[in-house]
Protein backbone atom coordinates (compact mmCIF):
# COMPACT_ATOMS: atom_id res chain seq x y z
CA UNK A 1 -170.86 -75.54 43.03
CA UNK A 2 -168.45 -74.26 46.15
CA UNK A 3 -167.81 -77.97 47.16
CA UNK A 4 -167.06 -78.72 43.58
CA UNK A 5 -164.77 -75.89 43.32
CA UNK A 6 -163.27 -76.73 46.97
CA UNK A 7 -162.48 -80.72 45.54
CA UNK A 8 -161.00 -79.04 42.44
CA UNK A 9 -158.67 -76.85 44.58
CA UNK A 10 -157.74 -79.71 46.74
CA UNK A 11 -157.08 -81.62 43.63
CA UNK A 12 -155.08 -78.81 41.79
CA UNK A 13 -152.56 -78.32 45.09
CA UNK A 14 -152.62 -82.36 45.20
CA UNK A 15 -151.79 -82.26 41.94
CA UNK A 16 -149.22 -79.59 42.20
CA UNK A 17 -147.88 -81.26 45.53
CA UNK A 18 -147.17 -84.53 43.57
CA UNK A 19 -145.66 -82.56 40.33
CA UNK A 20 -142.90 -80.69 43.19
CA UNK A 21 -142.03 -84.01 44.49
CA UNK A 22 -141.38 -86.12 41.13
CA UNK A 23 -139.06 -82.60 40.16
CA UNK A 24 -137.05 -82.69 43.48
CA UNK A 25 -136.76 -86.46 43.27
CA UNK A 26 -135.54 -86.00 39.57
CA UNK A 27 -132.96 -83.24 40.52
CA UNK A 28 -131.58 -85.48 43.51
CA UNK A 29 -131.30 -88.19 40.55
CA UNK A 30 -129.65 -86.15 38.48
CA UNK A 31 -127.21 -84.28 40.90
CA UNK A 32 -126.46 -88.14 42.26
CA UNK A 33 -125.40 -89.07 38.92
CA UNK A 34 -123.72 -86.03 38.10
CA UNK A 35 -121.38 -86.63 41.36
CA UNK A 36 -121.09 -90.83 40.55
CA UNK A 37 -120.11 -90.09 37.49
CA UNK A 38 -117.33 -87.29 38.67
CA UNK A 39 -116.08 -89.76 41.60
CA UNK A 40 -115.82 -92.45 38.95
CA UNK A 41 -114.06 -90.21 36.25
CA UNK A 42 -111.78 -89.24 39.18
CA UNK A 43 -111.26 -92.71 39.84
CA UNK A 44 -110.54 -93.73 36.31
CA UNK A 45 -107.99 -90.77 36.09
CA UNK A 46 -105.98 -91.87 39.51
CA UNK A 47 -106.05 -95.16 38.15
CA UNK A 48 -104.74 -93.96 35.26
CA UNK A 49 -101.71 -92.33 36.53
CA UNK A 50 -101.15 -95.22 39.07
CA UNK A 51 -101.01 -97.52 35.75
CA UNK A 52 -98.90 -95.35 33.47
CA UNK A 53 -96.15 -95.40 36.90
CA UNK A 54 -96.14 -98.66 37.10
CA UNK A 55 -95.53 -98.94 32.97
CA UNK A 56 -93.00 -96.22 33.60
CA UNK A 57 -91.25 -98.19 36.83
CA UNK A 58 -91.14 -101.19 34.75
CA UNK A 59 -89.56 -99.94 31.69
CA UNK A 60 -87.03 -97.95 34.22
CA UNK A 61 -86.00 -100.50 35.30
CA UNK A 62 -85.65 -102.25 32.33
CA UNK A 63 -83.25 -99.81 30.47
CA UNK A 64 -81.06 -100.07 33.91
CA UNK A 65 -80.79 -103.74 33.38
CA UNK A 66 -79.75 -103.74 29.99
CA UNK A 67 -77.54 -100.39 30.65
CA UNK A 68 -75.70 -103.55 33.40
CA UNK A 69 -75.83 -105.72 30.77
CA UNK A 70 -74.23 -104.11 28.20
CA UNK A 71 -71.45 -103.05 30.77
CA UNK A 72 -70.86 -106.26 31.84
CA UNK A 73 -70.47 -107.42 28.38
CA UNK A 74 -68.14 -104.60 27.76
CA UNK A 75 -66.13 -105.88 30.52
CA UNK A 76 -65.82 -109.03 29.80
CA UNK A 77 -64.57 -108.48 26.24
CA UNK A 78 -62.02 -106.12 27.32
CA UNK A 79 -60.89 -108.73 29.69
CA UNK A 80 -60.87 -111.56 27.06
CA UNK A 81 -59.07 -109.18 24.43
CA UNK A 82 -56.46 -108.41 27.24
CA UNK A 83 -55.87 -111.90 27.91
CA UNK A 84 -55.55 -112.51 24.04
CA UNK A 85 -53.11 -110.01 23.48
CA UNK A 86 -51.01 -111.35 26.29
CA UNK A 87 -51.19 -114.58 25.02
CA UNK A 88 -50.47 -113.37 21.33
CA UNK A 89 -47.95 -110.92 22.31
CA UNK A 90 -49.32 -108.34 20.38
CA UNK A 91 -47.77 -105.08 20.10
CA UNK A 92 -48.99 -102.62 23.33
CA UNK A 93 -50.14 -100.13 20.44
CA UNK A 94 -52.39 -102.60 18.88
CA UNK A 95 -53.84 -103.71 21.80
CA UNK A 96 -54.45 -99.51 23.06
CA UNK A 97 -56.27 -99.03 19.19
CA UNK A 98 -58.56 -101.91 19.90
CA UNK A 99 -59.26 -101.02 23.21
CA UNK A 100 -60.74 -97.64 22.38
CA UNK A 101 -62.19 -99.29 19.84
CA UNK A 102 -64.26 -101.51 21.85
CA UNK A 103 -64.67 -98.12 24.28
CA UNK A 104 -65.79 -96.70 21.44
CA UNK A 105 -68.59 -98.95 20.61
CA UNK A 106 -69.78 -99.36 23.67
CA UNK A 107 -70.59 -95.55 23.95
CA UNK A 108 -72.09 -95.34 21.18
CA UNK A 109 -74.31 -98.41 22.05
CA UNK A 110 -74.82 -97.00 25.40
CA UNK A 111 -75.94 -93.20 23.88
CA UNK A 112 -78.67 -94.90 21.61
CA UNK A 113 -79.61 -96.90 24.46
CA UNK A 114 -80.55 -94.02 26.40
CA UNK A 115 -81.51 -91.65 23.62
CA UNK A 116 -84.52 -94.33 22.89
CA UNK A 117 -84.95 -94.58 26.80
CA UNK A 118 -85.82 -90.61 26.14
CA UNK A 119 -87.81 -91.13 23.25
CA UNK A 120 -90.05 -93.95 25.07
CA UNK A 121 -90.64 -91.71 28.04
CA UNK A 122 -91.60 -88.58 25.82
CA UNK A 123 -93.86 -91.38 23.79
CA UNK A 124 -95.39 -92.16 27.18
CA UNK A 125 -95.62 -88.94 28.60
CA UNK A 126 -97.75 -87.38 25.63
CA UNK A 127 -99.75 -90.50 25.97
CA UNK A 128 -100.57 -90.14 29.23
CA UNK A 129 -101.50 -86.46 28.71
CA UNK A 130 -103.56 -87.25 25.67
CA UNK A 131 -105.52 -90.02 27.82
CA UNK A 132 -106.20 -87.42 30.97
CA UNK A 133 -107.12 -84.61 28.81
CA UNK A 134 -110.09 -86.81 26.91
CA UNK A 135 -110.88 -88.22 29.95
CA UNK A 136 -111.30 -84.29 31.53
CA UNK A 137 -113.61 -83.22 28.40
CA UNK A 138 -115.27 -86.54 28.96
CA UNK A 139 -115.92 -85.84 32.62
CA UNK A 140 -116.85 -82.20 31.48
CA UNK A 141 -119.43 -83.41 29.09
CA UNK A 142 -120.97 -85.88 31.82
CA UNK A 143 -121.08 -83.31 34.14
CA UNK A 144 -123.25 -80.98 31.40
């Protein structure tokens, strides 16, 4: 009856021995994925951002290439409407009105230029903070 008891013990603590080491190797398991998971939500976030500046970059310098453009065109057609009036000998009056008028136009085409440059940026921006802030309560929930 004692050795019985003394192989049940040693069982028991065996038992007990093996039930500690399948919890600790669970918890490392589960604290591992806990931190892959936050590196890679990290990772997805940086990436994130680096994408949105490039966007951002690009469409910069997009709006500054059609802000030259549209100066340059604006320059050129007060140069051809200069040399038109010279060669029509049109009255210096006339050829003032239609200068500011093409001055004229061209601010206003320059104005909504930028005013959608604005809009496009405030567009992005909310995106971008829409994006990080699911991915945070994403990352939050993993983490739970």
């Amino acid at each position: 009856a004692e050795l019985k008891a003394h192989r049940i013990n040693q069982h028991f603590h065996y038992s007990q021995a093996i039930l500690r080491e399948k919890v600790l190797n669970a918890e490392k398991s589960h604290n591992s994925r806990k931190l892959v998971i936050s590196k890679s939500a990290r990772t997805a976030t940086s990436d994130c951002r680096t994408q949105f500046k490039r966007v951002r970059e690009f469409f910069q310098t997009l709006h500054d290439d059609r802000r030259a453009k549209l100066r340059r065109q604006y320059e050129r057609s007060v140069k051809i409407q200069a040399l038109l009036h010279r060669l029509r000998k049109t009255d210096p009056r006339v050829m003032q009105l239609q200068q500011q008028t093409a001055e004229r136009i061209f601010k206003k085409k320059e104005t909504d230029m930028i005013e959608l440059n604005m809009v496009q940026n405030l567009e992005e921006s909310t995106y971008l903070e829409t994006i990080i802030a699911v991915m945070d309560d994403l990352q939050a929930a993993k983490e739970c």
